[in-house]
N, C-alpha and C. Protein backbone atom coordinates (compact mmCIF):
# COMPACT_ATOMS: atom_id res chain seq x y z
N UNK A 1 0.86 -1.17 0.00
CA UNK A 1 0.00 0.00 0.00
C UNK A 1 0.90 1.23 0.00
N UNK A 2 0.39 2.08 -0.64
CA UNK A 2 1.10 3.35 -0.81
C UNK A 2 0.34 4.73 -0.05
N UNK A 3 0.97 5.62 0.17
CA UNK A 3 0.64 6.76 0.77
C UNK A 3 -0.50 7.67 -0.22
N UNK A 4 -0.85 7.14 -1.21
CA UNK A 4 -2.30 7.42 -2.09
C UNK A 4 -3.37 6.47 -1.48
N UNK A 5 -3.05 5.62 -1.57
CA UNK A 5 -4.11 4.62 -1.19
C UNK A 5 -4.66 4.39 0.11
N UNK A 6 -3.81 4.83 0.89
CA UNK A 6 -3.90 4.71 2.57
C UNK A 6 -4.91 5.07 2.96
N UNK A 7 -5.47 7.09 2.82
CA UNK A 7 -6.17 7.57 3.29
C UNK A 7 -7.89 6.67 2.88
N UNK A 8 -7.43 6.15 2.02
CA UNK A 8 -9.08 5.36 1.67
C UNK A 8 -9.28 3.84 2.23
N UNK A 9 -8.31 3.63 3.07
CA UNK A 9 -8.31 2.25 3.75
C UNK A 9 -9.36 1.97 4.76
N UNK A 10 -9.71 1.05 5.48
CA UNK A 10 -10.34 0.31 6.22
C UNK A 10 -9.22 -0.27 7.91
N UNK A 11 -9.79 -0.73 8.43
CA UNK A 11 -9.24 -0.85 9.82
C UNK A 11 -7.86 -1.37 9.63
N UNK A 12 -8.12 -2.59 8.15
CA UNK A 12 -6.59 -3.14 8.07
C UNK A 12 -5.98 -2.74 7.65
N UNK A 13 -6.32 -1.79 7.07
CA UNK A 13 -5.17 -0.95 5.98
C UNK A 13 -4.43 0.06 6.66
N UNK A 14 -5.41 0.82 7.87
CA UNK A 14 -4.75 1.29 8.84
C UNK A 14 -3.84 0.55 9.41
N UNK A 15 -4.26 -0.31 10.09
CA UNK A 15 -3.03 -1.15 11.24
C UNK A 15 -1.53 -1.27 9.89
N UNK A 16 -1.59 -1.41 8.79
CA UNK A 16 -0.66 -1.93 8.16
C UNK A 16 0.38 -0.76 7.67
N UNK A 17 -0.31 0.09 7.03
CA UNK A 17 -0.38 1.48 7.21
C UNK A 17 0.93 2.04 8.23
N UNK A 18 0.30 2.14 9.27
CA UNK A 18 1.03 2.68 10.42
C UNK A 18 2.57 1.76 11.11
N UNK A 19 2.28 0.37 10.85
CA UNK A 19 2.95 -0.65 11.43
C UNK A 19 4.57 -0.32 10.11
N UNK A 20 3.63 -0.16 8.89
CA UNK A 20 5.40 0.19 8.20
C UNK A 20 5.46 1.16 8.29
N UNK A 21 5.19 2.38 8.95
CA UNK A 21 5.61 3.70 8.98
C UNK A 21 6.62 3.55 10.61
N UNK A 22 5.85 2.87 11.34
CA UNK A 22 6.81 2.29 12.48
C UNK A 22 8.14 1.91 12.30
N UNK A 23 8.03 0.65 11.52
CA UNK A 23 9.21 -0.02 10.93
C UNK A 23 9.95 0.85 10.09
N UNK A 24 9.83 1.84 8.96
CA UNK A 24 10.36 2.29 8.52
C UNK A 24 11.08 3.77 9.13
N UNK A 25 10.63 4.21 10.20
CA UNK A 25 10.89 5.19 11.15
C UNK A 25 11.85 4.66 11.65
N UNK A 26 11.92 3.72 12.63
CA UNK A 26 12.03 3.10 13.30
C UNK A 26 13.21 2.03 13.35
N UNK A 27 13.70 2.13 12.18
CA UNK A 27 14.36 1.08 11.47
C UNK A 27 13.97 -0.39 11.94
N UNK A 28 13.02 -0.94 12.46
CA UNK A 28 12.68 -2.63 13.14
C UNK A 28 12.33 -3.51 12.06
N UNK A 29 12.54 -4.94 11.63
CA UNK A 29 11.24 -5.39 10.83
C UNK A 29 9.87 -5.26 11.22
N UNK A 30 9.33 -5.45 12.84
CA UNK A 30 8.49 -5.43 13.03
C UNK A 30 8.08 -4.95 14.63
N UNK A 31 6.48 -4.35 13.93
CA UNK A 31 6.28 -3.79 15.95
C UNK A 31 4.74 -4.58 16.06
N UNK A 32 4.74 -4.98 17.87
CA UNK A 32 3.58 -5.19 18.27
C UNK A 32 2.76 -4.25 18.57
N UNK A 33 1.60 -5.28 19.05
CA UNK A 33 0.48 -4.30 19.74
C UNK A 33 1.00 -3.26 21.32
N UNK A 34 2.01 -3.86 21.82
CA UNK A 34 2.53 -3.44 23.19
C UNK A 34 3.64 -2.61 23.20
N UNK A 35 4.42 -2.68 21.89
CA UNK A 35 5.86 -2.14 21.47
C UNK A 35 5.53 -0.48 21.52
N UNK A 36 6.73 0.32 22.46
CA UNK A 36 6.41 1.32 22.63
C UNK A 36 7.44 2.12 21.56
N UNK A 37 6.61 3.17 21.28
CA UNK A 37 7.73 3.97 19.96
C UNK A 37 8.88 4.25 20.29
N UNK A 38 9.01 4.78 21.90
CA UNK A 38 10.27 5.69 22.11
C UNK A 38 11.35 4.55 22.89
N UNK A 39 10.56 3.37 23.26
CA UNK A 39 11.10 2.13 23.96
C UNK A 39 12.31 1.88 22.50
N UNK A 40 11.25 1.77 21.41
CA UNK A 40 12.07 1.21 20.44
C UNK A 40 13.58 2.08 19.14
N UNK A 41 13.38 2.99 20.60
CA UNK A 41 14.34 3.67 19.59
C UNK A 41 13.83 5.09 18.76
N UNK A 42 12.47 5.32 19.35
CA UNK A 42 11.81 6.97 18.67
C UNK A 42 12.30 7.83 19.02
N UNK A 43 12.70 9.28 18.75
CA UNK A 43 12.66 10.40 19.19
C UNK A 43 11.75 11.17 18.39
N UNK A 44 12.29 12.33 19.54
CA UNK A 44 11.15 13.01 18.72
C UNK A 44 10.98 13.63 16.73
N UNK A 45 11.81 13.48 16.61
CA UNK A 45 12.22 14.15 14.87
C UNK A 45 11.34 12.94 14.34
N UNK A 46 11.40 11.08 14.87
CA UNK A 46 11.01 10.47 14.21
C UNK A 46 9.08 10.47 14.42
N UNK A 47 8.83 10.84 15.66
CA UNK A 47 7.38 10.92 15.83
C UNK A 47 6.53 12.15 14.70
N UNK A 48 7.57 12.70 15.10
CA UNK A 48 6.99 14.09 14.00
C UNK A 48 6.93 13.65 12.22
N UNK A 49 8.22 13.10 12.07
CA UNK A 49 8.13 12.39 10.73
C UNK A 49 6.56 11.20 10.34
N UNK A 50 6.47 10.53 11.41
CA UNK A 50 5.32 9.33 11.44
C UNK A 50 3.87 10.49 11.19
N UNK A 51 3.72 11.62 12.28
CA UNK A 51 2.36 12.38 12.17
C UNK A 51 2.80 12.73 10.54
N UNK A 52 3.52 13.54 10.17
CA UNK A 52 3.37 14.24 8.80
C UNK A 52 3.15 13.18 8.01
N UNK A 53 3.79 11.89 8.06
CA UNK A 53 2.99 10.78 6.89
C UNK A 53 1.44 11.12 7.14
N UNK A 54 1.72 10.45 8.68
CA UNK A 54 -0.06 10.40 8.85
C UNK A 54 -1.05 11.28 7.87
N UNK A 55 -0.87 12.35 8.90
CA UNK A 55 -1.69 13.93 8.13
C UNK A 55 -1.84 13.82 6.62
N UNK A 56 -0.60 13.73 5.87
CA UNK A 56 -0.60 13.76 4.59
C UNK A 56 -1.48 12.41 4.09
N UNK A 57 -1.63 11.45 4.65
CA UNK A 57 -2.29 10.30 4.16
C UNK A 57 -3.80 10.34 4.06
N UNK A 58 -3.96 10.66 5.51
CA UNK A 58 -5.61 10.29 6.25
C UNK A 58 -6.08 12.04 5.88
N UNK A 59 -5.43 13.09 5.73
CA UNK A 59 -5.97 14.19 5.82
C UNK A 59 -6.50 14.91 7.27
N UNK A 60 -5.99 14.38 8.05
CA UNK A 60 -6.02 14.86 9.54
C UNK A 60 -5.25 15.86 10.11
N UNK A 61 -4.86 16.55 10.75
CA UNK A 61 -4.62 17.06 11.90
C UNK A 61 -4.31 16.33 13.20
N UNK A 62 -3.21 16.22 13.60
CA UNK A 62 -2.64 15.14 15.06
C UNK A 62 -1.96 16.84 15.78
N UNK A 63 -1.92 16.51 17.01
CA UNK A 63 -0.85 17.30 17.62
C UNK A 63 0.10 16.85 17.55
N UNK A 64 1.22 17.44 17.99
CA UNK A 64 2.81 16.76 18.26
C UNK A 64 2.49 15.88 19.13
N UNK A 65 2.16 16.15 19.75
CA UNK A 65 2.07 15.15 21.19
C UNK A 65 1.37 13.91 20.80
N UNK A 66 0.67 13.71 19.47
CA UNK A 66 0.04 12.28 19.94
C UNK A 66 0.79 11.31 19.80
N UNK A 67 2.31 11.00 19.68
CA UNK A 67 3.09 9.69 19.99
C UNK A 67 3.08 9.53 21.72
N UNK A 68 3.64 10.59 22.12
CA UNK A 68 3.84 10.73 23.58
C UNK A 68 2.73 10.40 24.01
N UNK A 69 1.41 10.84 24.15
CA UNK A 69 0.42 9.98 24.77
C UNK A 69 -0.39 9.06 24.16
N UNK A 70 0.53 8.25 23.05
CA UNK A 70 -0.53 7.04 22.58
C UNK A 70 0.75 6.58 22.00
N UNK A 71 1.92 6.33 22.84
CA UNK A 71 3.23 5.48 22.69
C UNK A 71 3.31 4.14 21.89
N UNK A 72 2.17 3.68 22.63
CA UNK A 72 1.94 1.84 21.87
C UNK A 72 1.52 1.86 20.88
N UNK A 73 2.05 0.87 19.92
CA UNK A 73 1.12 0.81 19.06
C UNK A 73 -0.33 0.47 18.61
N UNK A 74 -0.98 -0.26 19.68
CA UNK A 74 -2.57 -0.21 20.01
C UNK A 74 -2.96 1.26 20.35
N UNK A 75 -2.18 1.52 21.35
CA UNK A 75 -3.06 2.38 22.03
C UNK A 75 -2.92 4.14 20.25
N UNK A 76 -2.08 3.95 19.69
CA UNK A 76 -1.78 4.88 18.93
C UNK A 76 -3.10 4.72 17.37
N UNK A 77 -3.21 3.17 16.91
CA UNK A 77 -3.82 3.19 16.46
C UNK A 77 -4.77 3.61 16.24
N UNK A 78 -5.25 3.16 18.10
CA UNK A 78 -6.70 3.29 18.45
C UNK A 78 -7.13 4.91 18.17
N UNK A 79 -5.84 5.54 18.51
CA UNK A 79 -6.36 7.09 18.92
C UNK A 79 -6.83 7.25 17.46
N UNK A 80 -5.64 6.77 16.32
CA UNK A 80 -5.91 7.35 14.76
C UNK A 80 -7.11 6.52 14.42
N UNK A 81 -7.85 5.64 14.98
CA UNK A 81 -8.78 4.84 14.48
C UNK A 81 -10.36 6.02 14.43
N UNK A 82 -9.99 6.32 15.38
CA UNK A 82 -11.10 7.10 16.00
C UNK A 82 -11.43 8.64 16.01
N UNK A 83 -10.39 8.56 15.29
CA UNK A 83 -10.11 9.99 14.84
C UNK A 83 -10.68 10.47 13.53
N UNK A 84 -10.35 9.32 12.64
CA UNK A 84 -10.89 8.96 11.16
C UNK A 84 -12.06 8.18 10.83
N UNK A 85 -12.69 7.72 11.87
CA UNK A 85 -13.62 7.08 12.02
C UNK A 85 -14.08 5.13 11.33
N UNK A 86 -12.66 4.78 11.61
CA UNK A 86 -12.38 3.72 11.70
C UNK A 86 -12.52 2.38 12.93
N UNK A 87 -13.34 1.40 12.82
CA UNK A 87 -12.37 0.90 14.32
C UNK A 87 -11.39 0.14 13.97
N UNK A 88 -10.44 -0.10 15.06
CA UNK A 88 -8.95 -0.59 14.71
C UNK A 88 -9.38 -2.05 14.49
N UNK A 89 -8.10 -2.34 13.38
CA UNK A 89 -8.47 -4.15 13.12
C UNK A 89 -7.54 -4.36 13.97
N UNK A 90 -7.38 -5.87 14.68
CA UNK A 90 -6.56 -6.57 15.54
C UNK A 90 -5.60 -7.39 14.38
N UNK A 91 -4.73 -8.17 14.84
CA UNK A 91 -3.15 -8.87 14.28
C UNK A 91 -4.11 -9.51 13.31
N UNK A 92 -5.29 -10.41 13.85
CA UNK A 92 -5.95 -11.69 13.51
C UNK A 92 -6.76 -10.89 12.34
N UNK A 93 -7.42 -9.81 12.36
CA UNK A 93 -7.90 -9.29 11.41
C UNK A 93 -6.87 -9.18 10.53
N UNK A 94 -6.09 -8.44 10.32
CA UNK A 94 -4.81 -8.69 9.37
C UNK A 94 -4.34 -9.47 8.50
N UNK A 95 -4.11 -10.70 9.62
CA UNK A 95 -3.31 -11.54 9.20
C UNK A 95 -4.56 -12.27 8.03
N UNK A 96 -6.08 -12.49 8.81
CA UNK A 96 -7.44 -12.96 7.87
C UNK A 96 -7.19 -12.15 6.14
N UNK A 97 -7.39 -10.96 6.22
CA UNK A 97 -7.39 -10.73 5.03
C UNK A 97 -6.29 -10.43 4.18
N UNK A 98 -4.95 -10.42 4.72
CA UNK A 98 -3.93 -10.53 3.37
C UNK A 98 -4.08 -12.40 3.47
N UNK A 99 -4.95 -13.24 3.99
CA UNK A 99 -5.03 -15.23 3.69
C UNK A 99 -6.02 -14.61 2.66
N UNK A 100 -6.78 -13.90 2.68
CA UNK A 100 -8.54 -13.98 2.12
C UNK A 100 -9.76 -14.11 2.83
N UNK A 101 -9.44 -14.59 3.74
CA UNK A 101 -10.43 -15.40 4.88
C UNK A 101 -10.96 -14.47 5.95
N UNK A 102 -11.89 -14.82 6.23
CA UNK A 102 -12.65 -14.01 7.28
C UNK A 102 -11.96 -14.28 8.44
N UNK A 103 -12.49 -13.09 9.45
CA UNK A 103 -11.91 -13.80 10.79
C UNK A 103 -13.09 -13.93 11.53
């Protein structure tokens, strides 16, 4: 998925969305639901980099501050889930539709 396509996504496209903007911030292959941004190596230049994807994707508005108080990656989702009026998909949702399969 690309940064065109994003803003028109669905819960999974979010979680996936955000999870390589993590990783690619971030330099990790991969982050959990519990993995904290700044645990893993965030500062702040990189949180600010993650909102301006965001913004530019979803067409939102974030403060600076929303890494700092929505650190995890659940809890960060959730905030962007709800913001855009999404609800967040879980791992299992995910993992269901890049198989095909329902969850």
């Amino acid at each position: 998925m690309n940064e065109d396509t994003a803003g028109q996504a669905g819960p999974g496209e979010l979680r996936r969305f955000v999870v390589t903007l993590w990783c690619a911030e971030l330099g990790v292959p991969d982050v959990g639901d519990t993995d904290d941004f700044f645990a893993l190596g965030g500062h702040s230049l990189a949180a600010l980099n993650v909102l301006t994807d965001v913004e530019d994707a979803y067409q939102v508005e974030l403060d600076t501050r929303a890494v700092v108080e929505h650190p995890t990656l659940s809890d960060f989702i959730s905030m962007l889930a709800s913001l855009i009026g999404v609800a967040p998909a879980t791992p299992d949702d995910v993992r269901a539709a890049a198989s095909g399969s329902a969850a």
